[in-house]
Protein backbone atom coordinates (compact mmCIF):
# COMPACT_ATOMS: atom_id res chain seq x y z
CA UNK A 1 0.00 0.00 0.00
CA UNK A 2 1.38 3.39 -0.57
CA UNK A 3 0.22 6.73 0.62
CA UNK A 4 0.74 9.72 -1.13
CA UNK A 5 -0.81 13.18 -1.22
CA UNK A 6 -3.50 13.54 -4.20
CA UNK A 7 -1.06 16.43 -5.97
CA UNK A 8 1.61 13.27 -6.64
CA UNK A 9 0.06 10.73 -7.92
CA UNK A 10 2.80 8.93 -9.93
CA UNK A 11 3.16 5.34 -10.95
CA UNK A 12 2.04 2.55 -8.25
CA UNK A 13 1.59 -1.25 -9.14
CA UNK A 14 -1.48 -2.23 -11.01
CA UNK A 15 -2.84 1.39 -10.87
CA UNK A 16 -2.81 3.85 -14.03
CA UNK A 17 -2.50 7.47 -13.25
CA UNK A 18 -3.50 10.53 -15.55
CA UNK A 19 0.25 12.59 -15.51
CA UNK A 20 1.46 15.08 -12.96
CA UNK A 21 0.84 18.29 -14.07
CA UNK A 22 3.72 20.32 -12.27
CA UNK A 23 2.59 23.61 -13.83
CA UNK A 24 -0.68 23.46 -11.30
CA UNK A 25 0.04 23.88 -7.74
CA UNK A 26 1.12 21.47 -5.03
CA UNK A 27 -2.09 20.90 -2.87
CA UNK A 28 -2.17 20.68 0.60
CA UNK A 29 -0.60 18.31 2.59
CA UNK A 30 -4.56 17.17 3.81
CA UNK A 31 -4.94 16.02 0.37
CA UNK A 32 -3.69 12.16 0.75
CA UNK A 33 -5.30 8.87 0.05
CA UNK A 34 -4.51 5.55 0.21
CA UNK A 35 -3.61 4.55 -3.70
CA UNK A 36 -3.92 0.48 -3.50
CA UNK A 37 -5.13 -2.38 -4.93
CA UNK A 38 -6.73 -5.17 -3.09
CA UNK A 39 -8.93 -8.17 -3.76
CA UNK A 40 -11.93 -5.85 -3.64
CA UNK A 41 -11.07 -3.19 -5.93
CA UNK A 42 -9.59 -6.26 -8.55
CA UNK A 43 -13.03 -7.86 -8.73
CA UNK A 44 -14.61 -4.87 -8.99
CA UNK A 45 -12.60 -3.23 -11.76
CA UNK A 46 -12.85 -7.20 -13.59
CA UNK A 47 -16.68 -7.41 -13.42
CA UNK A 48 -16.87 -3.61 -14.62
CA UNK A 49 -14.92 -4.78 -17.80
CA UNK A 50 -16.05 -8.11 -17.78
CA UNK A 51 -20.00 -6.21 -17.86
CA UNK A 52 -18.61 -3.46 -20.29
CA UNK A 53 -19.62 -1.37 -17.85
CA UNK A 54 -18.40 3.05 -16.84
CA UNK A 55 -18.27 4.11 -13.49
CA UNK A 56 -18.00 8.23 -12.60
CA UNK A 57 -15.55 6.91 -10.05
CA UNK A 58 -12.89 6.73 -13.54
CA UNK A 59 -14.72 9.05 -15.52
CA UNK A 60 -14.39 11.87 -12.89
CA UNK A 61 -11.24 10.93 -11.93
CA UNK A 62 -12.65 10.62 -8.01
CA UNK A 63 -9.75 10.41 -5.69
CA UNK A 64 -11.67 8.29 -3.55
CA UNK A 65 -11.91 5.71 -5.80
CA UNK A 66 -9.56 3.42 -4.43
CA UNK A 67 -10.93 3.59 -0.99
CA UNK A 68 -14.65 3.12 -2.74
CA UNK A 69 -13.66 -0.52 -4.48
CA UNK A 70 -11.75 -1.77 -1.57
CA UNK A 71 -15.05 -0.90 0.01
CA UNK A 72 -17.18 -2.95 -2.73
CA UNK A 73 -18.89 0.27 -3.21
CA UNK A 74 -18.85 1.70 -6.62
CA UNK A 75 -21.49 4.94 -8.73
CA UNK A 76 -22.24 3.14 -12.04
CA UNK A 77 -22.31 5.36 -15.21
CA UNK A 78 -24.79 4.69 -17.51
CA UNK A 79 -25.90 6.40 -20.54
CA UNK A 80 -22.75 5.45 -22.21
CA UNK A 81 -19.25 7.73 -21.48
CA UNK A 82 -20.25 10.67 -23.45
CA UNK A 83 -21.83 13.98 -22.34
CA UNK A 84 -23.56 16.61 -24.42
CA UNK A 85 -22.58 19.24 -21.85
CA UNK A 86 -19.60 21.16 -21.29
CA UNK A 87 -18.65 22.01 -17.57
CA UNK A 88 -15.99 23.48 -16.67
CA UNK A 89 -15.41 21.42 -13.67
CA UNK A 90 -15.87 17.73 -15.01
CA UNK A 91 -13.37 15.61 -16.83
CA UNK A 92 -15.90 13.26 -18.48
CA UNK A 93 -15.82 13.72 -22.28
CA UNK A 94 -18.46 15.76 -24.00
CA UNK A 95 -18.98 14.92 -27.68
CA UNK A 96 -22.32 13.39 -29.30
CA UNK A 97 -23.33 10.18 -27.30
CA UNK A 98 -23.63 6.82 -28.96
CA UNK A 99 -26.79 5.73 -29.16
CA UNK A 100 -28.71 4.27 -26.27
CA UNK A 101 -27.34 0.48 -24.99
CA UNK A 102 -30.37 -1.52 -24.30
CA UNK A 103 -29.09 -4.12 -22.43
CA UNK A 104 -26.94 -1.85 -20.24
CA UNK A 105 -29.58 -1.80 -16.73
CA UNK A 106 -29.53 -5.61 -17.30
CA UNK A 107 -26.02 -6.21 -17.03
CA UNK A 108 -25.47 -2.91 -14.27
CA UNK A 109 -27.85 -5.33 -12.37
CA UNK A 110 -25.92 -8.36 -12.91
CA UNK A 111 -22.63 -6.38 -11.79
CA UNK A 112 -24.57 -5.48 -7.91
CA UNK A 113 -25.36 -9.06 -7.64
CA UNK A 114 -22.06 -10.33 -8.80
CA UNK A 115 -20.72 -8.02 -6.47
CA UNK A 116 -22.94 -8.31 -3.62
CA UNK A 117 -23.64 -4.80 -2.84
CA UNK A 118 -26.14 -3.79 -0.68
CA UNK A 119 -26.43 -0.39 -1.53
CA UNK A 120 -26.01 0.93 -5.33
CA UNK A 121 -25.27 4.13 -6.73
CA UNK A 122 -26.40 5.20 -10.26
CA UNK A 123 -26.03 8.33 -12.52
CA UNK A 124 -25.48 9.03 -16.15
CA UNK A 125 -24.08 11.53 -18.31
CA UNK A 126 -26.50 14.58 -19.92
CA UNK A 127 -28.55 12.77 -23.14
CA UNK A 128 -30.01 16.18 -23.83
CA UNK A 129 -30.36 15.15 -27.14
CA UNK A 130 -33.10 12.17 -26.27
CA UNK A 131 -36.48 13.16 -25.87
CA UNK A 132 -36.79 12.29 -21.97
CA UNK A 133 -33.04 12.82 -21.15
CA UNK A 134 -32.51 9.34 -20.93
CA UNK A 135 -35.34 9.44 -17.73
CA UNK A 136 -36.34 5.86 -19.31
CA UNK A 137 -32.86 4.27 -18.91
CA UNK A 138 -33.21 5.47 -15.33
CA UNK A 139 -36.31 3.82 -14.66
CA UNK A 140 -35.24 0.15 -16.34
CA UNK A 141 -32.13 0.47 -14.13
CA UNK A 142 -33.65 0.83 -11.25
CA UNK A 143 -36.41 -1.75 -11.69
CA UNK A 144 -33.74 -4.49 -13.25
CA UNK A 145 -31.52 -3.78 -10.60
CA UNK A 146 -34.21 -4.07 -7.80
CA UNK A 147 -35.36 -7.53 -9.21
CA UNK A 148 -32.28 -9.13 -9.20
CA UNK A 149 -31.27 -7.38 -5.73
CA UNK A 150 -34.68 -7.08 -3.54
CA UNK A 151 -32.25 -6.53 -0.59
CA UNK A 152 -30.38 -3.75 -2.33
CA UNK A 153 -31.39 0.10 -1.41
CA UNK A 154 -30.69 2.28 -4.65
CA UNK A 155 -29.59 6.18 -5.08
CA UNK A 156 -29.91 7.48 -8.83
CA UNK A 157 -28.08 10.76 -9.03
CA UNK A 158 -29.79 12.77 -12.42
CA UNK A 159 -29.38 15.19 -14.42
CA UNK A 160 -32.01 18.34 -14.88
CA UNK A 161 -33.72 16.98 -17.67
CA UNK A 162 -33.97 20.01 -19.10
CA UNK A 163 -36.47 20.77 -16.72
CA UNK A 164 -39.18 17.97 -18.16
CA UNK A 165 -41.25 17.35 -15.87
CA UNK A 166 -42.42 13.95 -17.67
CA UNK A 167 -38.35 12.69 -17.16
CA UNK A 168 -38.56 13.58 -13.32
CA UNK A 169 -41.85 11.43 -12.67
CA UNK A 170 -40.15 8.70 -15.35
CA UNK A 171 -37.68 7.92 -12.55
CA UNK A 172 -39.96 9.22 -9.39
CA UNK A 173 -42.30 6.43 -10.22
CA UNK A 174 -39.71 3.50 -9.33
CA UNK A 175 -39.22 4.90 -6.31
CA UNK A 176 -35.45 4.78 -5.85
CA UNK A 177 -33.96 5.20 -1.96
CA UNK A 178 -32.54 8.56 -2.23
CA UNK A 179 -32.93 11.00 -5.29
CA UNK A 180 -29.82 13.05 -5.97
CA UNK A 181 -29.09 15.91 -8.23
CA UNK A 182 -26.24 18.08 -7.85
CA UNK A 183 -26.44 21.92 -7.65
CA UNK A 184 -22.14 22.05 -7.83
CA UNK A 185 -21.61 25.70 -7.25
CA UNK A 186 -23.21 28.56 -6.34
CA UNK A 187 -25.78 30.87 -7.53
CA UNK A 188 -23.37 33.59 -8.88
CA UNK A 189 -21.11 31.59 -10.41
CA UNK A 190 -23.45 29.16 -11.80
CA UNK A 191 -23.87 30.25 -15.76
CA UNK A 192 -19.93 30.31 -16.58
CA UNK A 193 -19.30 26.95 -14.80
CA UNK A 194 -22.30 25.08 -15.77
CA UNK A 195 -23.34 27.16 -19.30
CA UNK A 196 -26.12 24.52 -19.87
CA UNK A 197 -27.58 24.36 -16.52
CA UNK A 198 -29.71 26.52 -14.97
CA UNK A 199 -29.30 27.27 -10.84
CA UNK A 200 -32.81 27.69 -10.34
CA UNK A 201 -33.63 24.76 -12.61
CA UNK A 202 -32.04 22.78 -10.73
CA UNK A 203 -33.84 24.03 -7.06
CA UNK A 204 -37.09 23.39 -8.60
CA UNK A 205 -36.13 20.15 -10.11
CA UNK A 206 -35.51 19.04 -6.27
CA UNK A 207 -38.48 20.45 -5.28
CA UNK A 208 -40.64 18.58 -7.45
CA UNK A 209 -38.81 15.21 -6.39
CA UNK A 210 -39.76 16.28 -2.61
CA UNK A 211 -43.28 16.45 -3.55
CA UNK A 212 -43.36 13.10 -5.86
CA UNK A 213 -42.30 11.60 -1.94
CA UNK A 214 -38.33 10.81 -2.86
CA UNK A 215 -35.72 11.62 0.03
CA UNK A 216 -33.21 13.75 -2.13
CA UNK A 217 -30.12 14.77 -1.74
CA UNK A 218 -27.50 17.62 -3.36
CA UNK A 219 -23.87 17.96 -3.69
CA UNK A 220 -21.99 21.60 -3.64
CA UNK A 221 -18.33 21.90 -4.64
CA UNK A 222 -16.19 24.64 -3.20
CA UNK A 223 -13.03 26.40 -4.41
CA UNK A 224 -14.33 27.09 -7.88
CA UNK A 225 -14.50 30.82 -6.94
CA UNK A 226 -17.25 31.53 -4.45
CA UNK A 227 -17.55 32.81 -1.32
CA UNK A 228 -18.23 30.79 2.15
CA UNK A 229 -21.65 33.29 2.54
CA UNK A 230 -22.87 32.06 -1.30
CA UNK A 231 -22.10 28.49 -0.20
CA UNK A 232 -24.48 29.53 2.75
CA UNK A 233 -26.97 30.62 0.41
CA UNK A 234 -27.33 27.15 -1.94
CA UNK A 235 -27.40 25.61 1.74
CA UNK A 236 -30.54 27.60 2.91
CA UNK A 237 -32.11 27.16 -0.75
CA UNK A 238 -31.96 23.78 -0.75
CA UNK A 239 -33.34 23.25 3.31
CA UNK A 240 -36.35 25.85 1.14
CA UNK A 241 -36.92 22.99 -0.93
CA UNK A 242 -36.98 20.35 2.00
CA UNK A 243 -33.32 18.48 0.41
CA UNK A 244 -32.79 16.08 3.11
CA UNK A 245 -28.61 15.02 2.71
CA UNK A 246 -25.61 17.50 1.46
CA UNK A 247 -22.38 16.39 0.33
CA UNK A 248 -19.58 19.58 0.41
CA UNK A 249 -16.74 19.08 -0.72
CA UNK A 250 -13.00 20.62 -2.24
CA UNK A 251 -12.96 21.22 -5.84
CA UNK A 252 -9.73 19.90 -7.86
CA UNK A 253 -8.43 20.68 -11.11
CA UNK A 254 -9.15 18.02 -13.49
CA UNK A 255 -6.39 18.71 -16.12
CA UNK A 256 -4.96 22.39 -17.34
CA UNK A 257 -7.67 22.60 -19.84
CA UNK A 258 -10.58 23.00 -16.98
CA UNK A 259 -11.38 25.75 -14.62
CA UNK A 260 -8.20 26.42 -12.00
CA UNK A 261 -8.63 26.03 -8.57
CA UNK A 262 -9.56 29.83 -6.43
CA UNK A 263 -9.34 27.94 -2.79
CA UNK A 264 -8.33 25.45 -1.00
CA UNK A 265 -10.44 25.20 1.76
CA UNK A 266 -8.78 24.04 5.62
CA UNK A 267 -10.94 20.83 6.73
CA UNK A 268 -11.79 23.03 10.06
CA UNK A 269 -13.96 25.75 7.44
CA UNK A 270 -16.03 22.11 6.40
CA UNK A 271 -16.43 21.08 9.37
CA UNK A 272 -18.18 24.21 10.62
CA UNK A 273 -20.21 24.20 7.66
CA UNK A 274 -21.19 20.46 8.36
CA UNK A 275 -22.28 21.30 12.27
CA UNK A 276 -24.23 24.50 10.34
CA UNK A 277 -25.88 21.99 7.76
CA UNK A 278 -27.62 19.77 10.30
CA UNK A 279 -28.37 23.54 12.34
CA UNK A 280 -30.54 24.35 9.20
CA UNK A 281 -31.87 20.85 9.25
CA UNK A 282 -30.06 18.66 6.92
CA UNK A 283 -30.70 14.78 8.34
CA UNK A 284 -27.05 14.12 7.20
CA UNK A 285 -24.34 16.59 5.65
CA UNK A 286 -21.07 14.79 4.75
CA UNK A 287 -18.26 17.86 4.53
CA UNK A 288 -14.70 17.33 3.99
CA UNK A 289 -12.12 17.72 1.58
CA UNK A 290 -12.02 14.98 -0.12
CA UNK A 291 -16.03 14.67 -0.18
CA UNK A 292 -17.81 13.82 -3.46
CA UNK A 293 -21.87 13.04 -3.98
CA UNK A 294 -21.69 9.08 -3.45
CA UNK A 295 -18.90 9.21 -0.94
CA UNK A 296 -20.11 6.83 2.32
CA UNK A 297 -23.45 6.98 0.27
CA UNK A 298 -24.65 3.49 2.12
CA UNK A 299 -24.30 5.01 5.44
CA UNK A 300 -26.33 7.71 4.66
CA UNK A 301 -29.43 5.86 3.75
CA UNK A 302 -31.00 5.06 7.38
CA UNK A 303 -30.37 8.71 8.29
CA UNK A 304 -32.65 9.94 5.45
């Protein structure tokens, strides 16, 4: 096992890193995981490939992705690899999607009962191009994965669906666990990072999941540019909306060609947002930095 800060990640056996940018800064010493292979994260990077399967764990280049699969705990990707947005934040590829893969909730439910999980994660890239966002791949997911895993609690974390109200009650309807759907940054800043997104969009889009019954949940990244009082802000507009769970976390540069880092934040400024989360009423708020939406997603389950 080796252990090295997230700003260093060179060369370890059996794991391929992206290359070390040395024209970005050095981030803070906080920033260290545990980069290692084990029996867990083996079978569960053989069955992904073995399934023809994406996770965002690769995609998004999580840094807690190694912890994750020695965990058995993995987000599936679905909707192919291929996003028709552009963020400025996100490493996964945008570009026109191949077309739809019919068979792919099948075999994502094959992979949690190969792998025994008892709690599964799903999300997709944007299909703005399909009529209902891909809302419909959503729904077989869930309802394949459910039938070959009765004992199996599911989170689906969407897109907006450009708003369609339709796609929202598409995935409502097969009542998944939690309901996520990201808000990322804050309301000021939220036109030049997300272009195709819409901040308010997005509140309402949570809203209307609150009233078709779902527990939902949000994520907000920090050191994109804001300020701790706008973080505040998406905080108390989400509690407006009734979002049970927030996930904060740090913001890192995914290569040169995204958005640079403005912050790092100390993990003491987290953890007072966390204890101010549950003050506003959040049943669970997961802070840190090294936070992402599905990170310790099982254990938040009973508290929503």
């Amino acid at each position: 096992m080796s252990f090295v800060p997230l700003g260093d990640l060179r060369a370890s056996p059996g794991i391929t890193h992206p290359p070390v940018d040395t024209s970005r800064p050095r981030l803070p010493s906080w920033f260290k995981v545990h980069a290692r292979t084990g029996p867990d994260y083996l079978e569960i990077k053989h069955t992904l490939e073995r399934l023809g399967l994406h996770t965002i764990c690769e995609e998004a280049r999580c840094p807690n992705r190694w912890e994750c699969w020695n965990a058995r705990t993995a987000t599936f990707l679905i909707l192919g690899d291929i996003c028709t947005r552009r963020c400025h934040y996100c490493s996964v590829e945008t570009g026109r999607p191949l077309a739809v893969d019919e068979a792919e909730p099948e075999r994502v439910a094959e992979a949690v009962r190969a792998l025994g999980l008892r709690h599964a994660v799903i999300t997709s890239v944007n299909r703005d191009e399909l009529p209902d966002g891909g809302a419909s791949v959503f729904g077989e997911t869930i309802r394949q994965t459910r039938q070959l895993n009765p004992g199996c609690t599911i989170e689906v974390l969407i897109p907006d669906f450009e708003g369609r109200e339709a796609a929202l009650a598409t995935v409502c309807v097969e009542k998944p666990d939690i309901l996520n759907h990201n808000i990322e940054t804050v309301r000021r800043l939220f036109s030049s990072i997300r272009p195709q997104g819409k901040y308010q969009r997005s509140i309402d889009l949570l809203a209307r999941a609150k009233q078709h019954g779902m527990k939902t949940k949000s994520g907000l990244i920090l050191g994109m540019g804001e300020m701790l009082d706008e973080a505040r802000e998406v905080m108390r507009d989400l509690r407006a909306v009734e979002c049970d769970i927030i996930t904060i976390g740090q913001y890192l540069q995914p290569t040169r060609d995204h958005l640079p880092v403005a912050r790092f934040y100390d993990p003491a400024e987290f953890a007072s947002l966390k204890e101010e989360g549950f003050a506003m009423g959040f049943s669970h708020v997961e802070s840190g930095p090294l936070v992402r939406s599905s990170y310790h997603a099982e254990q938040q389950v009973p508290r929503a």
